[in-house]
Protein backbone atom coordinates (compact mmCIF):
# COMPACT_ATOMS: atom_id res chain seq x y z
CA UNK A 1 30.63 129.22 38.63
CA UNK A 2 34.37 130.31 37.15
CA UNK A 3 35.44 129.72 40.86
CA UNK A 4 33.77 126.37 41.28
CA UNK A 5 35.54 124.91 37.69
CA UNK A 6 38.94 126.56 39.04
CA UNK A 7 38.27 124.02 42.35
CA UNK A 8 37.47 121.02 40.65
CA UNK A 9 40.61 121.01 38.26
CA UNK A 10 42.87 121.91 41.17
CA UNK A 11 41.03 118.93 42.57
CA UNK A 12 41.12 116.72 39.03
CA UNK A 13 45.21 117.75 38.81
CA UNK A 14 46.11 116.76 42.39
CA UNK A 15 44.36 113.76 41.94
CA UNK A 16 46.69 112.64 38.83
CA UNK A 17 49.28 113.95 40.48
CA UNK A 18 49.21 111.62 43.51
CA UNK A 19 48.10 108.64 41.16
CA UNK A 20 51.45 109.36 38.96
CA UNK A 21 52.91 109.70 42.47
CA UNK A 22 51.69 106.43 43.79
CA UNK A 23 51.87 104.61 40.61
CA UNK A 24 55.73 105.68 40.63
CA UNK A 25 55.85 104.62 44.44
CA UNK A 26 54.28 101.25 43.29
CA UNK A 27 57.39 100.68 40.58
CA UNK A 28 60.24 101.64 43.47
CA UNK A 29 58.57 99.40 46.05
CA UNK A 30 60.55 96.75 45.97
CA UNK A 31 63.83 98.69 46.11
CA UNK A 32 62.29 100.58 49.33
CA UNK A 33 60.99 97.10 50.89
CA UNK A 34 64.67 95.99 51.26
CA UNK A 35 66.73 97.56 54.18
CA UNK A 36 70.79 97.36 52.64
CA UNK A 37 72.05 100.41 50.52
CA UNK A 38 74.56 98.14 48.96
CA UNK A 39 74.76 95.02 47.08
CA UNK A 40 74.32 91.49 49.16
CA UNK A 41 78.04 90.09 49.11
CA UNK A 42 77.64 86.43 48.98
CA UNK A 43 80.37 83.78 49.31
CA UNK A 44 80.61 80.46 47.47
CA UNK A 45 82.43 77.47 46.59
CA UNK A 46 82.60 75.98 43.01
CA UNK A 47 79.58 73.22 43.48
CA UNK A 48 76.44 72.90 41.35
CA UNK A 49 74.12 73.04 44.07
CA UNK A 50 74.53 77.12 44.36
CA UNK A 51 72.75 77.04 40.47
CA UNK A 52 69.75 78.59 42.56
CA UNK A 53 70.84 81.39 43.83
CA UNK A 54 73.41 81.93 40.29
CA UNK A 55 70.23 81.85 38.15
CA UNK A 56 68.24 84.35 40.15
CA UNK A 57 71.36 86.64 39.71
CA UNK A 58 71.80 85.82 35.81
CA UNK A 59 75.42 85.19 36.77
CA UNK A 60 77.42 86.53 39.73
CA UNK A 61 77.73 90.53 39.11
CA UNK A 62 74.82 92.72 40.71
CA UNK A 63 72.50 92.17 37.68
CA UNK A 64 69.27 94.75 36.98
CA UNK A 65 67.22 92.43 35.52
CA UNK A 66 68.04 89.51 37.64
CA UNK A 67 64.82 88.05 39.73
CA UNK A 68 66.66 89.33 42.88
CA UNK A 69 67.13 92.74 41.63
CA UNK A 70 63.96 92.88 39.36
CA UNK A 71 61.36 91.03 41.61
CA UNK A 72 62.87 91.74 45.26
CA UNK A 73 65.07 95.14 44.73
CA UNK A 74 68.09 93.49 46.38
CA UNK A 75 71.35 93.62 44.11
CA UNK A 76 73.67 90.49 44.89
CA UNK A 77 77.11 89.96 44.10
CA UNK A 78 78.40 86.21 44.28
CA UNK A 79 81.80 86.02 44.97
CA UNK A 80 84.22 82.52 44.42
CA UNK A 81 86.12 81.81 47.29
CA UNK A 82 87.63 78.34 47.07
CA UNK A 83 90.52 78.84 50.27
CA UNK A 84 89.40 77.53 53.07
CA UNK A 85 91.07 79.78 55.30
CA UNK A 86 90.24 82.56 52.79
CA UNK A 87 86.29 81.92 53.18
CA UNK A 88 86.27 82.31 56.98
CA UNK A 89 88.50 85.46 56.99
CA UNK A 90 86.31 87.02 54.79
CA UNK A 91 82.95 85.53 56.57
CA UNK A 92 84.79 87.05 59.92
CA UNK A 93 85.26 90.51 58.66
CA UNK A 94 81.70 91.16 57.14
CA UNK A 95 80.32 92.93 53.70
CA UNK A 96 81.48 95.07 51.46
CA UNK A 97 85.41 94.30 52.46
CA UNK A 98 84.56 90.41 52.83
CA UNK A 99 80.73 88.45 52.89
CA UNK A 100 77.26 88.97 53.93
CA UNK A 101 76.39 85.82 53.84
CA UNK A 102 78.68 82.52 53.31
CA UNK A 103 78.19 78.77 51.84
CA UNK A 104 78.66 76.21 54.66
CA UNK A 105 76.89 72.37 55.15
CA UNK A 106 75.55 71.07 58.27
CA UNK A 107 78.59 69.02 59.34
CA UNK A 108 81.43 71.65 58.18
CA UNK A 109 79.32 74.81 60.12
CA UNK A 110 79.18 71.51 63.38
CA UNK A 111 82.99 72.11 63.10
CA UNK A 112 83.27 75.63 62.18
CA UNK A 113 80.52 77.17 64.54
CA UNK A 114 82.10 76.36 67.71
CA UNK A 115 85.34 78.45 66.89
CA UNK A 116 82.98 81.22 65.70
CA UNK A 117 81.49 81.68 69.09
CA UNK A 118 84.74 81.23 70.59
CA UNK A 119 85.88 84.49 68.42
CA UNK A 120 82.81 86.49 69.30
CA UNK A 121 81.04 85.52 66.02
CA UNK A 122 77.37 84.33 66.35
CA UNK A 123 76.64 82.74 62.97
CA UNK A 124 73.41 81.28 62.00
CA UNK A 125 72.38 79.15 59.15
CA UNK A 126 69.14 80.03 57.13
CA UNK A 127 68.81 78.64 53.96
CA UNK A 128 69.05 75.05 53.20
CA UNK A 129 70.28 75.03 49.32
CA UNK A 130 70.91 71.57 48.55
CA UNK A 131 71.72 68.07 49.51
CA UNK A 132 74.69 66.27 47.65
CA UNK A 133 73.60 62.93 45.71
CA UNK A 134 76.72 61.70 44.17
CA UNK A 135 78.55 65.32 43.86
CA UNK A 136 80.75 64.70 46.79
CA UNK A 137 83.28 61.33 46.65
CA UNK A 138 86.24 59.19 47.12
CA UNK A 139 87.78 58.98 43.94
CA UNK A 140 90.96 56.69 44.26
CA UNK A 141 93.24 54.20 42.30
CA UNK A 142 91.47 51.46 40.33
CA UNK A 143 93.20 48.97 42.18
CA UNK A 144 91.29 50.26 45.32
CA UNK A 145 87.97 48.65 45.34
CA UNK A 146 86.71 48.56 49.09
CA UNK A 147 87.09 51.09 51.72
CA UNK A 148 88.61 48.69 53.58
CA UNK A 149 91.36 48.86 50.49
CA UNK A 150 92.43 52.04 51.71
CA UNK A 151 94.77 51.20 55.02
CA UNK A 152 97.82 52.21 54.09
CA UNK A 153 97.14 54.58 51.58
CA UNK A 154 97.51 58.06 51.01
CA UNK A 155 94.15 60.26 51.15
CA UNK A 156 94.40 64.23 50.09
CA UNK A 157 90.94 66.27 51.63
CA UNK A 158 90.43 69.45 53.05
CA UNK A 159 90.36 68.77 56.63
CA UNK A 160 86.72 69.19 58.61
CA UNK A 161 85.01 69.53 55.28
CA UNK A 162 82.20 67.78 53.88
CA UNK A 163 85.09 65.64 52.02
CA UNK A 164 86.13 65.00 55.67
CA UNK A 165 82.63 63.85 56.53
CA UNK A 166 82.17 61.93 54.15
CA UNK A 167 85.16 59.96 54.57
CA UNK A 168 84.64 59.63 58.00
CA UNK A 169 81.01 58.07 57.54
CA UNK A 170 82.96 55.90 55.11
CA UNK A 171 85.34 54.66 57.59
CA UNK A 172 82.76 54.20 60.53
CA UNK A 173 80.19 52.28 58.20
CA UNK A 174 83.05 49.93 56.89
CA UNK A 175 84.75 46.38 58.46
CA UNK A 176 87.72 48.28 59.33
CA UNK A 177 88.29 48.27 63.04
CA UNK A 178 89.26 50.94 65.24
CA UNK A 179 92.64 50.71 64.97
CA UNK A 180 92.80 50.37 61.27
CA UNK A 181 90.43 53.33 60.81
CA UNK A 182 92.80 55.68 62.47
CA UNK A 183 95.98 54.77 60.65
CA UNK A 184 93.92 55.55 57.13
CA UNK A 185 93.39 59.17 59.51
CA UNK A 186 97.14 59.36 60.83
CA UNK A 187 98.30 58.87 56.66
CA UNK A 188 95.43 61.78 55.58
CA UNK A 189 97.50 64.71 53.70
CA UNK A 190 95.24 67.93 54.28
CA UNK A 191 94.92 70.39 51.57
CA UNK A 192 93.67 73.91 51.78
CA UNK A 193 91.57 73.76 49.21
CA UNK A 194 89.80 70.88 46.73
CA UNK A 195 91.64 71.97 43.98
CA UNK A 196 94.66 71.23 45.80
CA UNK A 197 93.42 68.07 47.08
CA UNK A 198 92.61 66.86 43.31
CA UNK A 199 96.30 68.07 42.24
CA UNK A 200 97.89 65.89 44.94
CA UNK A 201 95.78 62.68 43.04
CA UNK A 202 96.78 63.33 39.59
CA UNK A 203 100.23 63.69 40.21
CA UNK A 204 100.32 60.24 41.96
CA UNK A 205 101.39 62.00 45.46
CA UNK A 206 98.41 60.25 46.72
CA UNK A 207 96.26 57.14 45.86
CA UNK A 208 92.92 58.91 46.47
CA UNK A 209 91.06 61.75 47.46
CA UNK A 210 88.10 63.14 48.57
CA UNK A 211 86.58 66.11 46.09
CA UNK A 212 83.09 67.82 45.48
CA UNK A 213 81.81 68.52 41.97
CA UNK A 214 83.13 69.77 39.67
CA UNK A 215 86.63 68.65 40.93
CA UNK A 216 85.63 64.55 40.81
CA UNK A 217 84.63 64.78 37.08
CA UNK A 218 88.38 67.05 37.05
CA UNK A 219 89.70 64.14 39.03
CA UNK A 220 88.23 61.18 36.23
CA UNK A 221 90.30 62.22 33.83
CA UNK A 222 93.02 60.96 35.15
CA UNK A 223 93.60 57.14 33.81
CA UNK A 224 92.91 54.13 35.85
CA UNK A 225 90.39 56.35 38.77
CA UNK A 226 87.21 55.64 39.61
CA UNK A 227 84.94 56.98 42.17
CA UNK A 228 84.97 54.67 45.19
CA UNK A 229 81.88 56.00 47.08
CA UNK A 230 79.96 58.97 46.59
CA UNK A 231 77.00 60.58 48.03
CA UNK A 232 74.87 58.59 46.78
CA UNK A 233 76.00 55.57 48.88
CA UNK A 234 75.18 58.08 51.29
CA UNK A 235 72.52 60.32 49.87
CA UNK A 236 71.36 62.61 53.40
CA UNK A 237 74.37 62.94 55.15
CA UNK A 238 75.57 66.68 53.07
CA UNK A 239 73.09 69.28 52.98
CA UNK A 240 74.90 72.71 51.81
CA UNK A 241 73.24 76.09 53.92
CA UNK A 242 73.88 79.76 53.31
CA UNK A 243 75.31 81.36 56.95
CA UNK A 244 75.48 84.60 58.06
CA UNK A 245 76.02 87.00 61.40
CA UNK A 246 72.95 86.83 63.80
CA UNK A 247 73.52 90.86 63.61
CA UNK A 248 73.44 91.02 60.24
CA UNK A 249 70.11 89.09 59.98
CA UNK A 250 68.92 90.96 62.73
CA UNK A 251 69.65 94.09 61.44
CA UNK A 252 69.04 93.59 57.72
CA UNK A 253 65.74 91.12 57.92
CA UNK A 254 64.33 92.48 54.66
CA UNK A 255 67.43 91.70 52.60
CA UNK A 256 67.92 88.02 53.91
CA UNK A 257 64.42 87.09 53.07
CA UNK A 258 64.72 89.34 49.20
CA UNK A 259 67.92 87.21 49.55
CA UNK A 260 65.82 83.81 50.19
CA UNK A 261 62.77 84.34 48.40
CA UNK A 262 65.13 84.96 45.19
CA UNK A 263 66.91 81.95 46.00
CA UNK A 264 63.63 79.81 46.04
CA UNK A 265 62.53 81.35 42.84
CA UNK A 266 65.82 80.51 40.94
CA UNK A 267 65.46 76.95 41.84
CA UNK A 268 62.28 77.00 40.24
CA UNK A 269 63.90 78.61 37.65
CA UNK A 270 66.74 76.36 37.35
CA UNK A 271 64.29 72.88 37.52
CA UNK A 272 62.57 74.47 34.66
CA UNK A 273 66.05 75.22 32.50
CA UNK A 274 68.74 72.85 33.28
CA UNK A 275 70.14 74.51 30.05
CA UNK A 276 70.38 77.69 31.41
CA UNK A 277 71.65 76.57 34.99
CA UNK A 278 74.59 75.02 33.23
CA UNK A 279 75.37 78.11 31.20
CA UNK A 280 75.58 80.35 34.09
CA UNK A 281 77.70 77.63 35.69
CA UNK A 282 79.93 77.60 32.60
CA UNK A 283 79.90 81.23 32.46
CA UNK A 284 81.01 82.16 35.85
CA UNK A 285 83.16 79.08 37.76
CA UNK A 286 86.43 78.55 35.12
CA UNK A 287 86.67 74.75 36.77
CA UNK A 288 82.57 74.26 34.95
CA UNK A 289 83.84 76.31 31.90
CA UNK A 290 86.86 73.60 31.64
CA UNK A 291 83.99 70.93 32.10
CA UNK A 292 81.84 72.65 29.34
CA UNK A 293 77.92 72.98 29.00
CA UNK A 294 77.31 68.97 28.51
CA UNK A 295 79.44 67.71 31.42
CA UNK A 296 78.46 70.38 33.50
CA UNK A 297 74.44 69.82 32.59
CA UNK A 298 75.14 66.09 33.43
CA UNK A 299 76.86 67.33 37.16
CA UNK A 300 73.64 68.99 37.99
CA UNK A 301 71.77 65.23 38.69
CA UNK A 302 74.55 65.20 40.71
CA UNK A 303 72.74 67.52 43.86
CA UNK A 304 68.95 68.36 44.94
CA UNK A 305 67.86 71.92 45.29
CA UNK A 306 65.76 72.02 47.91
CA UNK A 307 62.17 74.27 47.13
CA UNK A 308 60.00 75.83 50.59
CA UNK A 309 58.73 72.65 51.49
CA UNK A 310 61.87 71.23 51.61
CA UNK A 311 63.07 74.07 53.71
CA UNK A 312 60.27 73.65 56.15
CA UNK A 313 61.46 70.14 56.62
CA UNK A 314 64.92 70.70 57.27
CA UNK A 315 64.20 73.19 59.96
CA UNK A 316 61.17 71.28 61.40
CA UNK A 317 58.69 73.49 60.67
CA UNK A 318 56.43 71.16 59.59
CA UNK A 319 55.32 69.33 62.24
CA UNK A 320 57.85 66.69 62.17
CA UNK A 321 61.56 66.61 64.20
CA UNK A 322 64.34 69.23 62.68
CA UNK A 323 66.60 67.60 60.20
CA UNK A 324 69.09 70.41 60.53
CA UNK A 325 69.19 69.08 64.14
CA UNK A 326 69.77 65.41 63.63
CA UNK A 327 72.80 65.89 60.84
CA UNK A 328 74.58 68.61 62.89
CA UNK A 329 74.05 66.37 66.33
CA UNK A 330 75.68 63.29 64.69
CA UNK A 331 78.34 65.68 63.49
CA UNK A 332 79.52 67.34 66.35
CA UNK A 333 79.47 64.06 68.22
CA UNK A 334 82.03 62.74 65.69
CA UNK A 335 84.10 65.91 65.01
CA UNK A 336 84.56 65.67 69.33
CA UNK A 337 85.57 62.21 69.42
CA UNK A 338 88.02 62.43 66.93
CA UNK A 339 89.26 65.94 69.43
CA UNK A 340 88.30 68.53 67.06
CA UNK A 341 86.16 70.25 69.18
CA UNK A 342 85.75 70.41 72.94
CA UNK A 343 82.12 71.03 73.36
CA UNK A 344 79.54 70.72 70.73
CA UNK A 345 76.98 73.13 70.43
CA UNK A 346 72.94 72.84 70.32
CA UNK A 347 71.51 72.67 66.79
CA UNK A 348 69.44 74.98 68.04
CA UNK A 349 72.19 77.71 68.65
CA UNK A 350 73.53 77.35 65.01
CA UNK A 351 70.75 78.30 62.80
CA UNK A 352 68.09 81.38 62.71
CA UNK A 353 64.62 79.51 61.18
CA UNK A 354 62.66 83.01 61.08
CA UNK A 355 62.88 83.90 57.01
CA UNK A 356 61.69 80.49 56.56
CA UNK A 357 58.78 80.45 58.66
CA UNK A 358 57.93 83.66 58.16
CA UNK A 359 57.59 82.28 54.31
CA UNK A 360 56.14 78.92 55.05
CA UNK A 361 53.44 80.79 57.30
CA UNK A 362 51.98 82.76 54.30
C-alpha cells in the first residue's frame, strides 16, 4: 500500500510539473512562434500614414509591452531615414547594419524595382499601409492658381518619388501640351530629400514644390503659399507599401507576418485613438514634434490606413482584379516614356501576396 501512495505522488508531481512546464511553454509561445533572434529593423520616412505600425511599437525603440512584442514576440525597431539615397543603401545592405524591411509606394518601388533586379536585389512588396488623401501636394506661390500656371516656373521634388508622380499626373491631366509639359520637367530642381525640397520654397529659390506631410503644413507657413493640388484631387493614385528581400521573407516567414499582423492591429489601434497616434508621431519624428499634437492630429485625415480587407483588395485577393497591379502598370509605363527605365517589370514580379492571404484565408 506504502508503495502504491509512493507511485501515485510521483505520478501527482510529474503531472504539475509538466502543467507548470506547459503553462510556462504557453507564456513563451509567441517569442518561439517567430523565427529572427534580433529585433525587425524597419525603415521609414516622416509621413502619417506609418501611425500603424508606430502605435503597435509604442514609439520606434524595441518596446516589451508593445502589441508586436507583447502579442506576436517580434521586437521592432523603426528607424527615420529621410535621404533618398540613404534609404536604398541601407535597404541594399540588409538588417542589423541597415533594414529588414523598407517604406516604398507603388509608383516609387515601379521606378526603384527595376534597378534592384538589375543589382541582384529581388524586392517584394507586402503590406499595403496607406493611401495618401491630401498628404502629398503642390504647394506653390499664391499667384499660381492653375497647373497650367506653372510653365516657366521653378519646381523643387525629389526626383521618381511619389512627389514626382504626383506632379506628373498633374501635368498629363492638365491643358498643357506636350511641349509645354516638358519645359515645366526641363526647369524641375531635384532635391535629395523633402526637407530639402521644402527649404528650396521658403527661401524663394523656387516658386513651388512638391512635399508629403508633414513637410506641406512646414511649407504653409510660409506667407502668400497655398497648396495647388493635393491628393485629394487625386485620391488613388499613392498607396505607401512596406518592401523587403524575397530571401528575407523567405527565410524569416514568421517574423513578416508577427510584423503584419502587428501592423493591422495598430491601425485598429490607431482608428480607435487618434490622440494617441499623434503623440507617438509627436514623440518620435522632430518635423511632427515642430507641428505639435493638434496640427499633427489634424494631418492624420490627411491618409487612409488600410485594415485586411483593404489589403485583400489591393493584392486581388478578393475576387476582383489586383490594384497593386493597375497603379504600378500605369507607373512604369510613364516612368519609361519619360526614359527612366528601359523595361518595366510585371506587377506580378514586384510584390510577395503570401502573409496576406495566408491572413485573409483564416
Amino acid at each position: 500500500m506504502k508503495h502504491k501512495k509512493l507511485v501515485f505522488a510521483g505520478i501527482l508531481v510529474l503531472i504539475i510539473v509538466a502543467t507548470l512546464i506547459y503553462a510556462n511553454r504557453g507564456a513563451r509561445s509567441p517569442l518561439s512562434r517567430v523565427d529572427l533572434d534580433r529585433p525587425l529593423i524597419v525603415g521609414v520616412v516622416s509621413w502619417p500614414g506609418y501611425a500603424g505600425g508606430i502605435v503597435a511599437n509604442g514609439g520606434f525603440k524595441e518596446n516589451p509591452e508593445s502589441i508586436y512584442t507583447k502579442k506576436y514576440g517580434l521586437p521592432v525597431r523603426f528607424v527615420l531615414i529621410e535621404d533618398i539615397d540613404a534609404r536604398g543603401k541601407a535597404f541594399a545592405k540588409g538588417g542589423p547594419d541597415g533594414v529588414d524591411v523598407v517604406w516604398s509606394t507603388i509608383d516609387f518601388w515601379a521606378n526603384e524595382l527595376p534597378n534592384f533586379v538589375a543589382g541582384g536585389i529581388n524586392g517584394k512588396a507586402f503590406l499595403h499601409v496607406d493611401w495618401s488623401r491630401g498628404g502629398d501636394a503642390l504647394v506653390a506661390d499664391t499667384d499660381i492658381k492653375r497647373v497650367e500656371d506653372l510653365k516657366g516656373k521653378k519646381i523643387s521634388l525629389v526626383q521618381f518619388t511619389p512627389s514626382h508622380w504626383l506632379l506628373e499626373t498633374a501635368l498629363r491631366s492638365s491643358q498643357l501640351t506636350e511641349t509645354e509639359q516638358q519645359k515645366i520637367r526641363d526647369g524641375l530642381v531635384f532635391t535629395q530629400d523633402v526637407q530639402t525640397a521644402r527649404a528650396a520654397f521658403a527661401a524663394g529659390q523656387v516658386n513651388a514644390a512638391v512635399l508629403w506631410e508633414p513637410d506641406v503644413k512646414q511649407a504653409l507657413k510660409k506667407q502668400s503659399a497655398h497648396v495647388l493640388i493635393s491628393t485629394q484631387d487625386f485620391p488613388n493614385i499613392i498607396a505607401d507599401v512596406m518592401v523587403a528581400k524575397q530571401e528575407f521573407i523567405n527565410a524569416h516567414p514568421k517574423a513578416i507576418e508577427a510584423f503584419v499582423r502587428g501592423w493591422l492591429d495598430g491601425v485598429e489601434e490607431a482608428k480607435r485613438n487618434p490622440d494617441f497616434a499623434a503623440q507617438v508621431l509627436v514623440e518620435n519624428e522632430p518635423l511632427f514634434a515642430d507641428l505639435g499634437i493638434g496640427t499633427t492630429k489634424e494631418s492624420l485625415s490627411w491618409v487612409y490606413w488600410p485594415n485586411l480587407e483593404d489589403n485583400a483588395r489591393m493584392f486581388g485577393l478578393d475576387g476582383q482584379p489586383a490594384l497593386f497591379d493597375s497603379v504600378f502598370a500605369n507607373a512604369s509605363e510613364v516612368w519609361k516614356s519619360l526614359g527612366m527605365i528601359e523595361k518595366p517589370l510585371d506587377a506580378v514580379q514586384a510584390k510577395d501576396d503570401s502573409v496576406i492571404r495566408k491572413i485573409y484565408a483564416k
